[in-house]
Protein backbone atom coordinates (compact mmCIF):
# COMPACT_ATOMS: atom_id res chain seq x y z
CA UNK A 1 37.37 104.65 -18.30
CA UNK A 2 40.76 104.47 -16.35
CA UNK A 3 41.27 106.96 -14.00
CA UNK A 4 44.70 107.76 -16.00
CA UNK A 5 42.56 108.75 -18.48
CA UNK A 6 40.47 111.13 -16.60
CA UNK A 7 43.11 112.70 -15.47
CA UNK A 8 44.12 113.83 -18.81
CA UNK A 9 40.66 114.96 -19.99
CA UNK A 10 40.35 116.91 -17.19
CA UNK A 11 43.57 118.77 -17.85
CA UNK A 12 42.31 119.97 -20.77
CA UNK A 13 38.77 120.90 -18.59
CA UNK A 14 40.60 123.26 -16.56
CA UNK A 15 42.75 124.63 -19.44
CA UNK A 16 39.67 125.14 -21.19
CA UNK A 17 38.59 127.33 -17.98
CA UNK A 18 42.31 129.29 -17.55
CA UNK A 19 42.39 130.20 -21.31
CA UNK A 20 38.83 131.19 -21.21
CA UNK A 21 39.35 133.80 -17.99
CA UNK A 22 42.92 134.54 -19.63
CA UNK A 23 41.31 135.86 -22.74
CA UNK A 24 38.43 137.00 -21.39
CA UNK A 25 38.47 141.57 -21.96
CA UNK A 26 41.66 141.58 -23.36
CA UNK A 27 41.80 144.68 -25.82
CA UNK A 28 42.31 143.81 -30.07
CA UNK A 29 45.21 145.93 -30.06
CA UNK A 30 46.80 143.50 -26.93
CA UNK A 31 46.20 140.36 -28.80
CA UNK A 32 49.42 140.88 -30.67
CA UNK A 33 51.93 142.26 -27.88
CA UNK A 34 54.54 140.45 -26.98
CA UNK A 35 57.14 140.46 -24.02
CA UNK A 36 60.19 140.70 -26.75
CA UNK A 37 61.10 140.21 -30.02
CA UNK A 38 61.40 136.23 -30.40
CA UNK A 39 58.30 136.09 -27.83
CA UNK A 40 54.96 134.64 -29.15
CA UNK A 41 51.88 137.31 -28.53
CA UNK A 42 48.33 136.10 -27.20
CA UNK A 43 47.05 135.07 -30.93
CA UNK A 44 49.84 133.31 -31.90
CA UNK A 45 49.56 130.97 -28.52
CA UNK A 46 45.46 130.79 -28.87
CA UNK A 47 45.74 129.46 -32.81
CA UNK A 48 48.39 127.15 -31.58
CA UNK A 49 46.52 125.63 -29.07
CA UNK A 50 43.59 125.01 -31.14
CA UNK A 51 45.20 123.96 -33.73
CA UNK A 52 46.76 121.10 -31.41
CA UNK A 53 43.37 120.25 -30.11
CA UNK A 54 42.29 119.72 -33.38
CA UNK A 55 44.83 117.53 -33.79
CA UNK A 56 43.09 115.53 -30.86
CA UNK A 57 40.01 115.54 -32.36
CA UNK A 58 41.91 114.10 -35.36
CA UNK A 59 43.38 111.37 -33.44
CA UNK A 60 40.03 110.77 -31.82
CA UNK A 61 38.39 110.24 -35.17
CA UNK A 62 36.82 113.45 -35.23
CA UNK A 63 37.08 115.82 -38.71
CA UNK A 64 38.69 118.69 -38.03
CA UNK A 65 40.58 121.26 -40.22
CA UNK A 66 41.58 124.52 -40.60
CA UNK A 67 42.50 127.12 -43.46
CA UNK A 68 45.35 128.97 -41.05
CA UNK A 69 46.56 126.08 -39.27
CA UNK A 70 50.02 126.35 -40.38
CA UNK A 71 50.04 130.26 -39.17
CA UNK A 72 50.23 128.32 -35.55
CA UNK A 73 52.65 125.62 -36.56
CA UNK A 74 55.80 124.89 -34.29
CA UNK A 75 58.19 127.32 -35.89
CA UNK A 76 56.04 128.98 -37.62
CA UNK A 77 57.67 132.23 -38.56
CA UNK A 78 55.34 135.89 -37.70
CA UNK A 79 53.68 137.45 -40.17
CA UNK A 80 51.72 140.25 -40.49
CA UNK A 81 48.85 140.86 -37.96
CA UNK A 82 46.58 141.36 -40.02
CA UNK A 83 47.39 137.70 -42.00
CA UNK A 84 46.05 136.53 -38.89
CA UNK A 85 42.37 135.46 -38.24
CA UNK A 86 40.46 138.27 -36.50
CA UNK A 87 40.30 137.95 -32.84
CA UNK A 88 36.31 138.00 -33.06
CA UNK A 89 37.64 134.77 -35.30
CA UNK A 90 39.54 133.37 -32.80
CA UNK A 91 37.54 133.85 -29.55
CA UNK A 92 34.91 131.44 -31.76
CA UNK A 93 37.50 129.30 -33.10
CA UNK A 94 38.63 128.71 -29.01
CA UNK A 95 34.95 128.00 -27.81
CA UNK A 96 34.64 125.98 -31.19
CA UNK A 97 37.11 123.62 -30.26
CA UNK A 98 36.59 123.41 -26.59
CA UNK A 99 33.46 121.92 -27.36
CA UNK A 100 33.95 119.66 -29.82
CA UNK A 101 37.21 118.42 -27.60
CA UNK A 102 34.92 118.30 -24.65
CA UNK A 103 32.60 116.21 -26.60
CA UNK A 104 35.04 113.61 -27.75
CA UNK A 105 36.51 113.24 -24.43
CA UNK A 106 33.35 112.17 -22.83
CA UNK A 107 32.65 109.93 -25.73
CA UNK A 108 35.63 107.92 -26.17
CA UNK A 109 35.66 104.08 -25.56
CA UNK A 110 38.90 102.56 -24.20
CA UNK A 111 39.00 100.91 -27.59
CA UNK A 112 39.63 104.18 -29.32
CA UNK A 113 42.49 104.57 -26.70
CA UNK A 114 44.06 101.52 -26.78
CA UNK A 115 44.99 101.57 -30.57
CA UNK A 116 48.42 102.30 -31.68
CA UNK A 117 49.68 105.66 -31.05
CA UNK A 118 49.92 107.46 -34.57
CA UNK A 119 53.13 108.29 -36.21
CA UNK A 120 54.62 111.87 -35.50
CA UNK A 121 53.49 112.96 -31.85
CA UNK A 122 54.67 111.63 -28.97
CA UNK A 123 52.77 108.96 -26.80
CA UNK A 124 53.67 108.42 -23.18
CA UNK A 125 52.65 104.67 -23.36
CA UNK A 126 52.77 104.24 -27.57
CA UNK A 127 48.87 104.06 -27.66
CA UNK A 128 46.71 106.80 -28.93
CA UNK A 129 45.75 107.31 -24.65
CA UNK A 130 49.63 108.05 -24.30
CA UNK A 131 49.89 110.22 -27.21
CA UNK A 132 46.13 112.43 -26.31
CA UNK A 133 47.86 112.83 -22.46
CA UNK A 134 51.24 114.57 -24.23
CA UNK A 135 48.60 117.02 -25.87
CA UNK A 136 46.99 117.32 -22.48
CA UNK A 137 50.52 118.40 -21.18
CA UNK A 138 51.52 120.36 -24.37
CA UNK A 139 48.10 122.09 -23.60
CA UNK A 140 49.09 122.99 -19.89
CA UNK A 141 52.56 124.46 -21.03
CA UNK A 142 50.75 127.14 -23.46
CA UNK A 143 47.74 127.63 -20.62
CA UNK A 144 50.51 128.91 -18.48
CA UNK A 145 52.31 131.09 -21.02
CA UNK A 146 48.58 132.80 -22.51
CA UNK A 147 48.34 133.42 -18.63
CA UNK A 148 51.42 135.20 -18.03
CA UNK A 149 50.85 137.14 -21.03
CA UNK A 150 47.20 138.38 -19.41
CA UNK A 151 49.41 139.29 -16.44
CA UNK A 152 52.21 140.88 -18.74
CA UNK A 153 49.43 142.57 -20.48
CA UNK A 154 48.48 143.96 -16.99
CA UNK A 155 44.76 142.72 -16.91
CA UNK A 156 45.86 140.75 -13.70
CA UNK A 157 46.17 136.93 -12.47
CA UNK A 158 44.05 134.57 -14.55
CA UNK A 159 43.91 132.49 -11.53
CA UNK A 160 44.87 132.76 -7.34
């Protein structure tokens, strides 16, 4: 596997690691505070970035769906927190993924990543590698807001 490649995979390693210390004894009643009124709150950004990974996984070859996908959708407007999955929900969704993305990761042959990128998401070199590093980045973009909300939250630094 190219070292390119590694690189990206273990991006979303460590961002399994932040996310998991982020989250880790944060209150119910936290999970949907937000910094202002057009902010996202800690569930919104978790379902997002599962919801993304599964869209790895889909681009991997690997089934993945869920029933409240679109509650995490880019644009997605707020609804009611208690449309929401549970954060019990959630938290298992989160290790859920991480595993399965984990999985496929350390699987993948470098003719998976060679194909065409797919239609929609971007691709940094217009094959599917190009388009699973984006998600790697879009994955390190959210890492760093759930971790400022832990420190907005005031449960501290996730990390330093």
């Amino acid at each position: 596997m190219e070292t390119d490649f590694k690189n990206t995979s273990g991006m979303f390693r460590f961002n399994t690691d932040i996310i998991g210390k982020a989250i880790d004894g944060v209150r119910t009643e936290d999970w949907f505070r937000a910094p202002g009124d057009d902010s996202n709150h800690l569930m919104w950004l978790l379902g997002h970035v599962v919801v993304h990974r599964g869209q790895v996984l889909k681009i991997l070859g690997v089934d993945w769906n869920s029933s409240w996908a679109s509650l995490f959708a880019p644009g997605s407007q707020r609804v009611d927190d208690a449309d929401y999955p549970t954060v019990d929900e959630m938290r298992a969704a989160w290790d859920e993924i991480s595993q399965q993305l984990k999985a496929a990761l350390g699987e993948i042959s470098p003719d998976v990543l060679t194909r065409p990128a797919p239609q929609g998401p971007p691709s940094f070199d217009k094959q599917v590698s190009g388009t699973v590093a984006f998600y790697a980045f879009h994955d390190t973009y959210h890492t760093g807001q759930v971790s400022f909300l832990r420190k907005w939250l005031g449960y501290g630094q996730t990390i330093g």
